[in-house]
PDB file of N, CA and C in Angstrom:
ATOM      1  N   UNK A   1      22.257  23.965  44.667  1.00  0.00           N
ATOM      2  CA  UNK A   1      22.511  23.372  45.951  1.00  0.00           C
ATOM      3  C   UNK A   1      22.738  24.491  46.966  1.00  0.00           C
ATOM      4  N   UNK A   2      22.178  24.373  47.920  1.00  0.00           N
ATOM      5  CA  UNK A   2      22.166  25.039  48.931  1.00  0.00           C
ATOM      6  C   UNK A   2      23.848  25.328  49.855  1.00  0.00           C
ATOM      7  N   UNK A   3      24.031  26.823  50.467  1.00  0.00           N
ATOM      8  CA  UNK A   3      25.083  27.017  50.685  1.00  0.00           C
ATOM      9  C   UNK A   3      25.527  25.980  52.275  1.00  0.00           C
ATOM     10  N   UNK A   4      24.602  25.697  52.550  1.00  0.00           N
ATOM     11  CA  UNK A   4      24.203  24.585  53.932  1.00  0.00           C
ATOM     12  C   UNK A   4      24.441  23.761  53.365  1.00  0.00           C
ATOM     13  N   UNK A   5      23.761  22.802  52.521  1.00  0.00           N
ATOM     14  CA  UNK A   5      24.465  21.645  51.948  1.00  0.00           C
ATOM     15  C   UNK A   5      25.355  21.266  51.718  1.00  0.00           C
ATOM     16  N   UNK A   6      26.154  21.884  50.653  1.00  0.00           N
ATOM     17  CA  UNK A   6      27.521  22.422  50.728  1.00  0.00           C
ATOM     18  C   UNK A   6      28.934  22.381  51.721  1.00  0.00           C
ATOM     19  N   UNK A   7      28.643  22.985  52.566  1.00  0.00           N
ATOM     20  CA  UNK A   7      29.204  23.054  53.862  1.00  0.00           C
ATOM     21  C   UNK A   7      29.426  21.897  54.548  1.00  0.00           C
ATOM     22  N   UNK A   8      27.712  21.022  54.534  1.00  0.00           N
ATOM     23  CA  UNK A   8      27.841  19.761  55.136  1.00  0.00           C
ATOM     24  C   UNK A   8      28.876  18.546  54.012  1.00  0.00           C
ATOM     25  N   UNK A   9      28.769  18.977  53.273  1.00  0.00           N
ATOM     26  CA  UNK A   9      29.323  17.563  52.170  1.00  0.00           C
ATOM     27  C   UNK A   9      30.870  18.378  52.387  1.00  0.00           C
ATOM     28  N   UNK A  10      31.643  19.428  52.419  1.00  0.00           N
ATOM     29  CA  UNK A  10      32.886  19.415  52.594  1.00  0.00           C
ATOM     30  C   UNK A  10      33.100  19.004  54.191  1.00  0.00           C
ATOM     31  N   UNK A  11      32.556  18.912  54.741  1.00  0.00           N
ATOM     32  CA  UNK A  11      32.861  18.702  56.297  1.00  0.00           C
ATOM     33  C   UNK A  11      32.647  17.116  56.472  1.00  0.00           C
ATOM     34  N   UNK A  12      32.559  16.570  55.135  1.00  0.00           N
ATOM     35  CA  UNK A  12      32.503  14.987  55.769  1.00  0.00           C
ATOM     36  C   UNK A  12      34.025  14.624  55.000  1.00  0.00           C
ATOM     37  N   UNK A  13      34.600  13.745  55.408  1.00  0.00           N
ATOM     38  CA  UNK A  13      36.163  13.391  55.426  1.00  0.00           C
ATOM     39  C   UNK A  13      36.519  12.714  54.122  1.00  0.00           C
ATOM     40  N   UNK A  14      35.511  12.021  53.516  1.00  0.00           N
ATOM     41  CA  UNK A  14      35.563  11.276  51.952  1.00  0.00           C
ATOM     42  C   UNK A  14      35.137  11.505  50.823  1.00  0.00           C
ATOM     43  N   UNK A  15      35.084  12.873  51.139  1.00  0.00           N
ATOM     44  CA  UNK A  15      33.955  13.410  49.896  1.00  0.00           C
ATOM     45  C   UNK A  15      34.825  14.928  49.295  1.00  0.00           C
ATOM     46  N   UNK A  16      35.045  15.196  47.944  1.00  0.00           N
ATOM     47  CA  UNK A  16      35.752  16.448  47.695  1.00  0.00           C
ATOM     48  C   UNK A  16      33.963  16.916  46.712  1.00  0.00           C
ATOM     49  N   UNK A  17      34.108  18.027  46.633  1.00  0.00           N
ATOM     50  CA  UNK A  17      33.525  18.454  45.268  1.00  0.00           C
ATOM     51  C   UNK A  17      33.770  19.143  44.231  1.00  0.00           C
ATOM     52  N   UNK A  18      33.474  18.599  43.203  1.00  0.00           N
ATOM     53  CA  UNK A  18      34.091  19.340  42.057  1.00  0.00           C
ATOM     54  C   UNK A  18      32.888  18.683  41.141  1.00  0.00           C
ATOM     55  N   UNK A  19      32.459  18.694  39.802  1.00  0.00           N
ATOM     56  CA  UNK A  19      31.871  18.473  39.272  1.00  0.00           C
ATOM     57  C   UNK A  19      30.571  17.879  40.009  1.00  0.00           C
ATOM     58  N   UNK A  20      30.678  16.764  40.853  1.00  0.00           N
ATOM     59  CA  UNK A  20      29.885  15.660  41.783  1.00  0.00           C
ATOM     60  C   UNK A  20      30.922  15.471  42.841  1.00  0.00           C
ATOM     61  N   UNK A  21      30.214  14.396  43.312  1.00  0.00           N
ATOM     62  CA  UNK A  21      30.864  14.199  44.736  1.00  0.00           C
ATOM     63  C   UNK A  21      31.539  13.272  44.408  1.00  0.00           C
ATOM     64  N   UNK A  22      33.158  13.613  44.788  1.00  0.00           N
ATOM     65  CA  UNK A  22      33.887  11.856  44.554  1.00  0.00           C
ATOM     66  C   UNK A  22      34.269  11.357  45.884  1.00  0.00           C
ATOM     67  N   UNK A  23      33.753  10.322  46.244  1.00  0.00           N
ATOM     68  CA  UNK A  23      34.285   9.448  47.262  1.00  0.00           C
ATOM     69  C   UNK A  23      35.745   8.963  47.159  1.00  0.00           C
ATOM     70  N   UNK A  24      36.601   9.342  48.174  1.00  0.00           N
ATOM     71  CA  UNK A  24      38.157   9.069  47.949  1.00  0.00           C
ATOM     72  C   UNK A  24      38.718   7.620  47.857  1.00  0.00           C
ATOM     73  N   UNK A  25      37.255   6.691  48.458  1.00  0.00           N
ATOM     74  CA  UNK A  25      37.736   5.525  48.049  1.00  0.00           C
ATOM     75  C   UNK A  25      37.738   4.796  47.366  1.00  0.00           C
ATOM     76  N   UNK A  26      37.081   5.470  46.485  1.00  0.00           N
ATOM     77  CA  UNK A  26      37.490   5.088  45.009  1.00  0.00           C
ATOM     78  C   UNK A  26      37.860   5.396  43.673  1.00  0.00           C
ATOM     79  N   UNK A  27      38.678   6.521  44.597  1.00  0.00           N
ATOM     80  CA  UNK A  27      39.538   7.091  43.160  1.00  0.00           C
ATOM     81  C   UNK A  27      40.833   6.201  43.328  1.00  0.00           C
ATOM     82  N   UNK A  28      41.135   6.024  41.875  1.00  0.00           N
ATOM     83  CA  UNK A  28      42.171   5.583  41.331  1.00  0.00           C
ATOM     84  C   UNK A  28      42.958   6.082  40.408  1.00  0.00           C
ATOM     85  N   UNK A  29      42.993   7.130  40.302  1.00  0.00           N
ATOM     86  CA  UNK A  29      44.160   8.106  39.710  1.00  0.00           C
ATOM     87  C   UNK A  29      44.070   9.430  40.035  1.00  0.00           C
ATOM     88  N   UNK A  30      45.064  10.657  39.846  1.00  0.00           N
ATOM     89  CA  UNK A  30      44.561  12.107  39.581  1.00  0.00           C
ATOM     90  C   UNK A  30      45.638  12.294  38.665  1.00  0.00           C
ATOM     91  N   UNK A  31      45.146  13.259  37.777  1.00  0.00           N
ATOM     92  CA  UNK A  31      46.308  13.723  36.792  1.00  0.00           C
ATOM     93  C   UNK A  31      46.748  14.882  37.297  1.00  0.00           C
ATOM     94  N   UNK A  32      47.686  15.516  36.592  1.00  0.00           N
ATOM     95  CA  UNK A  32      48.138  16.971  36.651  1.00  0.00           C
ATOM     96  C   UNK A  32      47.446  18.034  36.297  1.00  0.00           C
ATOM     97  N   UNK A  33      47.432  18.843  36.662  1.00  0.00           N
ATOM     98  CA  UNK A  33      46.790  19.834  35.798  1.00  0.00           C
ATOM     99  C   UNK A  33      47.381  20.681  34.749  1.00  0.00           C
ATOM    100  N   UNK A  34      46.172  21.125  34.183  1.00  0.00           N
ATOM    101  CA  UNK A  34      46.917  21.450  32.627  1.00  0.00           C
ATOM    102  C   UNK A  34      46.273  22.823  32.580  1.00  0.00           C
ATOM    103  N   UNK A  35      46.294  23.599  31.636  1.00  0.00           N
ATOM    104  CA  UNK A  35      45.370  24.984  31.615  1.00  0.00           C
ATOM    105  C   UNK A  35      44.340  25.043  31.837  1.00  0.00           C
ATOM    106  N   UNK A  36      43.493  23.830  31.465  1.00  0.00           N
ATOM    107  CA  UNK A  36      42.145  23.788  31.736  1.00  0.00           C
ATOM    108  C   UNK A  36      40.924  23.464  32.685  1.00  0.00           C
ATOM    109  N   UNK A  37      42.073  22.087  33.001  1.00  0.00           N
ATOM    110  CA  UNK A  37      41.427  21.324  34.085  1.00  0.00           C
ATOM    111  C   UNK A  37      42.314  20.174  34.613  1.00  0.00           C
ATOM    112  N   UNK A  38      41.997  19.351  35.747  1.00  0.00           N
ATOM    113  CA  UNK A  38      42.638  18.198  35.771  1.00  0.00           C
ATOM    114  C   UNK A  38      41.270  17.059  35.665  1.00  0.00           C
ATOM    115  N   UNK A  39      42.050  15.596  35.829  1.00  0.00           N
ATOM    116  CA  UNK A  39      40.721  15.003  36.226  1.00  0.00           C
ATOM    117  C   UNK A  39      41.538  13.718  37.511  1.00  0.00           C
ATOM    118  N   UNK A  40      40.111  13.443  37.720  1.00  0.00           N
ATOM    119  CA  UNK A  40      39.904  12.766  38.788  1.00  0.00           C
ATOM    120  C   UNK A  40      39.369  10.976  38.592  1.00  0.00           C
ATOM    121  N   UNK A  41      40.311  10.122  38.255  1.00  0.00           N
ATOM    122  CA  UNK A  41      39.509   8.286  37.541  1.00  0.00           C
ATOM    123  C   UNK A  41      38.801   8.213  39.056  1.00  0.00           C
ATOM    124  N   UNK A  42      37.648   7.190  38.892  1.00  0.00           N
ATOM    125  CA  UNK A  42      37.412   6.268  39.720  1.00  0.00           C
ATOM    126  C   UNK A  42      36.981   4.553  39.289  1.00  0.00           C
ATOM    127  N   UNK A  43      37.415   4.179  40.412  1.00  0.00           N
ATOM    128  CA  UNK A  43      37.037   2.898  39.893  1.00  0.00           C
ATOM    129  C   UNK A  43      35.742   2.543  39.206  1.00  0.00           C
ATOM    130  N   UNK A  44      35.621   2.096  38.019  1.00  0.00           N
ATOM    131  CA  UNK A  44      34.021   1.775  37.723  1.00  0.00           C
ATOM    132  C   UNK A  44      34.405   2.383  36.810  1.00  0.00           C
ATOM    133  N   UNK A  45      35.125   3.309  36.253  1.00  0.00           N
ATOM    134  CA  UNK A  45      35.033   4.396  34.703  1.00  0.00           C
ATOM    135  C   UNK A  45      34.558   5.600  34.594  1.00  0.00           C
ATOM    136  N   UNK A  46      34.324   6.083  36.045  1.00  0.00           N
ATOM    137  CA  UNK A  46      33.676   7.123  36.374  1.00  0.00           C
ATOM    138  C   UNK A  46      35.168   8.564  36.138  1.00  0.00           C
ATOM    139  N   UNK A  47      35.099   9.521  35.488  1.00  0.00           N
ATOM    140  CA  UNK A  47      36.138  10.218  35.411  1.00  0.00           C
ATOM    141  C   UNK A  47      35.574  11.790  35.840  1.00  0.00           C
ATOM    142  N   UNK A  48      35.798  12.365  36.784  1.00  0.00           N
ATOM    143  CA  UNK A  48      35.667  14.118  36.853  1.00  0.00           C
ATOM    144  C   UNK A  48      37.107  14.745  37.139  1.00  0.00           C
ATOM    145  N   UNK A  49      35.932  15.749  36.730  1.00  0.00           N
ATOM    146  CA  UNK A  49      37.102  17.028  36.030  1.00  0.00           C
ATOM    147  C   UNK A  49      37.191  18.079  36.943  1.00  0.00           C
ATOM    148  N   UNK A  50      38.138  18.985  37.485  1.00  0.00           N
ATOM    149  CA  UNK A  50      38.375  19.904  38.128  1.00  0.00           C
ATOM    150  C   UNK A  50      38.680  20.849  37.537  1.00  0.00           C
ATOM    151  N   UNK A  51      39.173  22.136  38.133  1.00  0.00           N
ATOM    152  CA  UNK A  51      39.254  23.385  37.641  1.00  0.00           C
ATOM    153  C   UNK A  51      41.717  23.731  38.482  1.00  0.00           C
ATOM    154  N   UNK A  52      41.682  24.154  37.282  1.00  0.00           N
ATOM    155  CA  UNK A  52      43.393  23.747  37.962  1.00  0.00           C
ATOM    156  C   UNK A  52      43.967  24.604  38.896  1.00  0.00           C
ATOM    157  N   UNK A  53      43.038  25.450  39.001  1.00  0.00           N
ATOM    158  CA  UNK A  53      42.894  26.033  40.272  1.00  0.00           C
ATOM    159  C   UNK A  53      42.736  24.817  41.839  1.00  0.00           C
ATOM    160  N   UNK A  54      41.982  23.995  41.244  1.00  0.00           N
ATOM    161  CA  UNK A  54      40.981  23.274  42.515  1.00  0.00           C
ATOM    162  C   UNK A  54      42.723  21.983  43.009  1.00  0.00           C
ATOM    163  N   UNK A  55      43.576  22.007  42.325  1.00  0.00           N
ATOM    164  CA  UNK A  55      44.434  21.054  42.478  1.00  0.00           C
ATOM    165  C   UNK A  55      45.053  20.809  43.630  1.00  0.00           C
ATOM    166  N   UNK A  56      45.577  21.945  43.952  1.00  0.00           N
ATOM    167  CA  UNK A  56      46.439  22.147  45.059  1.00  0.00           C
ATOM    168  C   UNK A  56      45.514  21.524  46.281  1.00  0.00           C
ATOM    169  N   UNK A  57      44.292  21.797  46.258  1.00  0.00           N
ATOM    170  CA  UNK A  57      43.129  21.426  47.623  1.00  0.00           C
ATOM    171  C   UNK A  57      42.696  20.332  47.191  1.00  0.00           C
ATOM    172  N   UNK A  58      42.513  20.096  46.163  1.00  0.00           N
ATOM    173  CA  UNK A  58      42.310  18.806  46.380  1.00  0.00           C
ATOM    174  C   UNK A  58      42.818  17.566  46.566  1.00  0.00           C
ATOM    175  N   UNK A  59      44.431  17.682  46.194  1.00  0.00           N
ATOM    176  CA  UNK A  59      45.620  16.232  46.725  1.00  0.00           C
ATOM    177  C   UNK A  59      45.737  17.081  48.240  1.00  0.00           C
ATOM    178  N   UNK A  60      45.374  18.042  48.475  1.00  0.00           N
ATOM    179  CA  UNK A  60      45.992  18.392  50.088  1.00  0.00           C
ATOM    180  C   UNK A  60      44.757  17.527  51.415  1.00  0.00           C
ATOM    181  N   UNK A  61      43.392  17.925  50.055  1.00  0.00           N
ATOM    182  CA  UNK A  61      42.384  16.976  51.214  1.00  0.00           C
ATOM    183  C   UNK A  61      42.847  15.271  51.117  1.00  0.00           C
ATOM    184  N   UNK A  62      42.908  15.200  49.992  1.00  0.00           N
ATOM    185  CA  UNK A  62      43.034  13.956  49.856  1.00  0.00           C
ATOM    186  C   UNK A  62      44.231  13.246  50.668  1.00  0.00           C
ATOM    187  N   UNK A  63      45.103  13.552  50.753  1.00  0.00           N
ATOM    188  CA  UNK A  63      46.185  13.301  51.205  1.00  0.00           C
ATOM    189  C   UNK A  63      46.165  13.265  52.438  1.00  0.00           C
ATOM    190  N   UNK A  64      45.205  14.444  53.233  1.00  0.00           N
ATOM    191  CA  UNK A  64      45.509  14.029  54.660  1.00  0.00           C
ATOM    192  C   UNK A  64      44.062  13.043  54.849  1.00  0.00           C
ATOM    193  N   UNK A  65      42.756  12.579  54.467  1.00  0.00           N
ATOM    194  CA  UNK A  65      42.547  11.733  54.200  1.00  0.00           C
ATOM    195  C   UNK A  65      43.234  10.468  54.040  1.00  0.00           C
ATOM    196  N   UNK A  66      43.979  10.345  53.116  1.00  0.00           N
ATOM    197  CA  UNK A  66      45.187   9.152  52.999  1.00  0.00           C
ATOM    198  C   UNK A  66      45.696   8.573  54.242  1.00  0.00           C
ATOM    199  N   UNK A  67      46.014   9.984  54.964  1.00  0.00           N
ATOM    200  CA  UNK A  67      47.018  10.023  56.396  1.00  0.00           C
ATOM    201  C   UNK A  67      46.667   9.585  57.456  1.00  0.00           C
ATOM    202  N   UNK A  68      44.828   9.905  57.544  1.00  0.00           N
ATOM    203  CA  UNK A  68      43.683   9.431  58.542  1.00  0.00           C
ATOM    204  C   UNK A  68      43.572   7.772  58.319  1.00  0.00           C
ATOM    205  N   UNK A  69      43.818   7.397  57.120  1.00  0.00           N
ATOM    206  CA  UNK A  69      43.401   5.904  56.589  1.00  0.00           C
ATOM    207  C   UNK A  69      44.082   4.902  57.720  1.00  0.00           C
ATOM    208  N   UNK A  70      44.019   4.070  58.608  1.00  0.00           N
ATOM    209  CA  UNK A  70      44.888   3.013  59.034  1.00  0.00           C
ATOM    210  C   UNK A  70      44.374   1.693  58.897  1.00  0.00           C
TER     211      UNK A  70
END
């Protein structure tokens, strides 16, 4: 994937990346992270995995996402 592409999919407000693209509205869980990885449920049974590095940025996008929600 292109470093342009890229760029464009973090600059849209519902979308993180990590494995694929998860749409925030339909995640339904995040775990903790552990040495390896965390993961990410979505509704439907869909589950990705992060790097536990990626944690901290990703409840921080998510969250102010959350914050944007009314």
């Amino acid at each position: 994937m292109s470093p342009e592409f890229i760029a464009r999919i973090n600059a849209l407000p519902d979308v993180f990346l990590l494995q694929g693209i998860v749409q925030f509205k339909y995640v339904t869980g995040i775990s903790e992270p552990n040495s390896v990885n965390f993961t990410v449920d979505m509704s439907g049974g869909g589950k990705f995995f992060g790097k536990p590095e990626q944690h901290y940025a990703f409840l921080d996008k998510y969250l102010t996402w959350l914050e944007t929600r009314k």
